[in-house]
Protein backbone atom coordinates (compact mmCIF):
# COMPACT_ATOMS: atom_id res chain seq x y z
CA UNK A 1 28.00 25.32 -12.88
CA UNK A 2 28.17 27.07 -9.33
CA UNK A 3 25.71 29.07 -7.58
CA UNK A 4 28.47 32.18 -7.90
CA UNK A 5 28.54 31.50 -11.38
CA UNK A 6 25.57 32.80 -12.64
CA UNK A 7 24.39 36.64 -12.55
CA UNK A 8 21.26 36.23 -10.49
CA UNK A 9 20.31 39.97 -10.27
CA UNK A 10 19.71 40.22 -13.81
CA UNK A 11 18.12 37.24 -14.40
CA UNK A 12 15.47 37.94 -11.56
CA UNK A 13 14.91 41.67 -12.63
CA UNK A 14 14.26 40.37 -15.77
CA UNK A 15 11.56 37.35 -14.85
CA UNK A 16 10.27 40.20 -12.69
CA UNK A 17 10.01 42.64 -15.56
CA UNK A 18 8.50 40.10 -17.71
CA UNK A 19 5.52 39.66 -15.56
CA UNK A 20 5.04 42.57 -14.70
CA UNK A 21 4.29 43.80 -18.57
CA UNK A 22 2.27 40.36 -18.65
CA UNK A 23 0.24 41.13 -15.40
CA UNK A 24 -0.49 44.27 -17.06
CA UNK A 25 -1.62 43.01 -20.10
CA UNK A 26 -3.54 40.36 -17.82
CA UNK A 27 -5.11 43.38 -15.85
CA UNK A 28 -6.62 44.79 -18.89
CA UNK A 29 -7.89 42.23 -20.78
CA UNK A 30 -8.92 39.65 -17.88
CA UNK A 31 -9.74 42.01 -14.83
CA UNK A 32 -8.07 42.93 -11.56
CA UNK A 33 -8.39 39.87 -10.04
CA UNK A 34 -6.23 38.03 -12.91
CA UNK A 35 -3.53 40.73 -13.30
CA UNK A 36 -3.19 40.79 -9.41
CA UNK A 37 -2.67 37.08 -9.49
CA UNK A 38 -0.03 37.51 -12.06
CA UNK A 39 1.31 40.58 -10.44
CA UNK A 40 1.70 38.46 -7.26
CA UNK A 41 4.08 35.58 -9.49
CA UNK A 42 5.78 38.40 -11.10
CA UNK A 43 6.97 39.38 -7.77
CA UNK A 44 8.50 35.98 -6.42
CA UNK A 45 11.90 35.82 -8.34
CA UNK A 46 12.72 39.33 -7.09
CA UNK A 47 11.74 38.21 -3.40
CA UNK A 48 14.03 35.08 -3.80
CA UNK A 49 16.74 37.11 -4.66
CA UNK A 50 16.65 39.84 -2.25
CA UNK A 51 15.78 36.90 0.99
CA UNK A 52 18.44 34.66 -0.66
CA UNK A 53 16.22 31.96 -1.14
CA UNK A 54 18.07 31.50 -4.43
CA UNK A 55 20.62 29.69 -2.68
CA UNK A 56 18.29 27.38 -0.98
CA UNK A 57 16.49 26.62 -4.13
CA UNK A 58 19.90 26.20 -5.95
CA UNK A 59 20.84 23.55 -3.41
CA UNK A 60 17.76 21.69 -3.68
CA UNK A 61 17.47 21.43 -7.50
CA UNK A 62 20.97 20.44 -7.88
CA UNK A 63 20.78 17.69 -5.25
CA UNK A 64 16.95 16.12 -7.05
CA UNK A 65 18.55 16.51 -10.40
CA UNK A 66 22.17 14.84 -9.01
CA UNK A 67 20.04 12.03 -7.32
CA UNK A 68 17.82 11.33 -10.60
CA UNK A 69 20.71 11.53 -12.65
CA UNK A 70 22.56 8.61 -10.21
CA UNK A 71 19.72 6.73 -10.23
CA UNK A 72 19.19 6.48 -14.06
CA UNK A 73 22.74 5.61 -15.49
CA UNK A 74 24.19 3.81 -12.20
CA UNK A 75 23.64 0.20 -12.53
CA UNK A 76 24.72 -0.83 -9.10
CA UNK A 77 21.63 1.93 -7.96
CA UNK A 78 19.35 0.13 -10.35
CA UNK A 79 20.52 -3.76 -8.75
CA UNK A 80 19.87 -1.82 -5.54
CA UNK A 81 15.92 -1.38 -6.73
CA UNK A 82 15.99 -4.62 -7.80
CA UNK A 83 16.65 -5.92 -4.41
CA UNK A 84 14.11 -3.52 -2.93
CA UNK A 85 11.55 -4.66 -5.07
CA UNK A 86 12.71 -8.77 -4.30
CA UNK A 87 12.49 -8.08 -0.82
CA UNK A 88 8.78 -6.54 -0.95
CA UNK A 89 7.67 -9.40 -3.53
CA UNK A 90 8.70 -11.77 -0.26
CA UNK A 91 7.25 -9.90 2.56
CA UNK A 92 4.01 -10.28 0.40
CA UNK A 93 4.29 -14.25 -0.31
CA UNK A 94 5.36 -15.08 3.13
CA UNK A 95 2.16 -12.72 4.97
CA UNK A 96 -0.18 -15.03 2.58
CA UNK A 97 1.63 -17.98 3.44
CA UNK A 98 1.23 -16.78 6.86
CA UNK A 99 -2.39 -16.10 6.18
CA UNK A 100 -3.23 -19.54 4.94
CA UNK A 101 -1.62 -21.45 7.72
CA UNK A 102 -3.51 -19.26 10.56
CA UNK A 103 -6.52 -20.17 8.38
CA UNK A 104 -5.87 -23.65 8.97
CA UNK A 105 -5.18 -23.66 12.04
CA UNK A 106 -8.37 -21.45 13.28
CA UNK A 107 -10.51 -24.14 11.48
CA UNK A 108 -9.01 -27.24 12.44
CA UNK A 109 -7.22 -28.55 9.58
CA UNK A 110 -3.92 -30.20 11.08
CA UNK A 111 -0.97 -27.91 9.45
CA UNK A 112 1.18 -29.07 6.69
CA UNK A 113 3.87 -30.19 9.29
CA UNK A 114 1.89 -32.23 11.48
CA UNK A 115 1.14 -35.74 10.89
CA UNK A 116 -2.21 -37.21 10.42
CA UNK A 117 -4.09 -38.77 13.51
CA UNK A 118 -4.29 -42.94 13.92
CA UNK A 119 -7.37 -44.27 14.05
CA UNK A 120 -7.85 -45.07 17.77
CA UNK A 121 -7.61 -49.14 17.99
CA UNK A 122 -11.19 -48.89 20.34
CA UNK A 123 -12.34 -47.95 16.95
CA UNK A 124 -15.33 -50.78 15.87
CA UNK A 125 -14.55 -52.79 12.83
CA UNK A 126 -16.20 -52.08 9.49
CA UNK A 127 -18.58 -54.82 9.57
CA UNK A 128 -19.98 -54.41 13.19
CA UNK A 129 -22.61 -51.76 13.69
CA UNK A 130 -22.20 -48.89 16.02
CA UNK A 131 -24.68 -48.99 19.03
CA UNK A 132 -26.09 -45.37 19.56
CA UNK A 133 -22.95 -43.93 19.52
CA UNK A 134 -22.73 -39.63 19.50
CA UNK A 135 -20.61 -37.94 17.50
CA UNK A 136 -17.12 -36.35 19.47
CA UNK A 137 -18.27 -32.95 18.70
CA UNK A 138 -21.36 -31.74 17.68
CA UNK A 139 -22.51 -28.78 15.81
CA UNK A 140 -24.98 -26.63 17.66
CA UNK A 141 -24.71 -23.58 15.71
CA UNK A 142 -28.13 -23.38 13.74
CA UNK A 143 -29.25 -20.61 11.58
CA UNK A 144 -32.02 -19.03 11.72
CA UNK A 145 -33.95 -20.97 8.76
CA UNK A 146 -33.00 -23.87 10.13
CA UNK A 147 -35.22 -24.03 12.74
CA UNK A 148 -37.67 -25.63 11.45
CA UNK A 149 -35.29 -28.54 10.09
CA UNK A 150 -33.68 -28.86 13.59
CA UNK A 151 -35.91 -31.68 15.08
CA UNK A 152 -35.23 -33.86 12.19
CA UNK A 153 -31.59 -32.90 12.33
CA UNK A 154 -31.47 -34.14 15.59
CA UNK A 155 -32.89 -37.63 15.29
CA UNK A 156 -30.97 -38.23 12.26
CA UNK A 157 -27.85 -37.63 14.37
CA UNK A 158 -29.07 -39.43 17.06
CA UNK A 159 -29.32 -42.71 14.39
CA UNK A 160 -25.93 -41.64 13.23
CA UNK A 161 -26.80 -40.74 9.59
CA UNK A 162 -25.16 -37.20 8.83
């Protein structure tokens, strides 16, 4: 049904009519603050019709309820939300695939392509004991309870117990 084909006038004297008995009634039993509200709504589908707003309203109401209607018995719209939601189920998985690998990578860990390191061949054999020998890197970072402990931290790296 068209805009055209519908007797607006009518229709919006009579919404206006209607609240305007029901503002009254409002107005008498609630106060004038109540019945002026309702005086105020009575007064909007008159407005409408007389700024031809209608027509705006029209257009928008038939274009949501076209749209809704598409989307609910189309099934090539529906395979279309499917896809949507596929693609956001994979931007998720690959940003905490992401996530782990920079994890990795910020503490060390080789990443899953890499290889694993050879042990150097300066490397002493099992059976020969190391002489003194530091540690590559060592851990200075010591918290604040640790303090007392760090002394005997130190000498037990220094005899290379860990």
């Amino acid at each position: 049904m068209g805009f055209e084909q519908i007797a607006w006038f009518p229709l919006c004297i009579g919404l206006t009519a209607a609240g305007l008995v029901l503002s009254f009634l409002a107005f008498r039993r609630r106060g004038a603050a109540s019945g002026l509200r309702m005086l105020a709504w009575a007064l909007l589908p008159l407005a409408a019709y007389l700024t031809d707003a209608l027509r705006a309203i029209w257009t928008i109401g038939s274009t949501a309820v076209g749209f809704v209607a598409n989307l609910v018995f189309n099934p090539v719209v529906w395979s279309g939300v499917a896809v949507a939601g596929l693609s956001v189920v994979l931007f998720v998985v690959s940003g905490v695939l992401r996530g782990r690998k920079l994890r990795k990578a910020e503490s060390g860990a080789p990443a899953p392509a890499e290889a694993p390191a050879k042990p150097s061949a300066q490397a002493p054999a099992a059976g020969r004991p190391q002489a003194a020998a530091k540690p590559a890197v060592e851990n200075k970072k010591a918290s604040k309870g640790d303090d007392d402990f760090s002394d005997i931290e130190d000498l037990l790296r220094r005899r290379g117990i860990s």
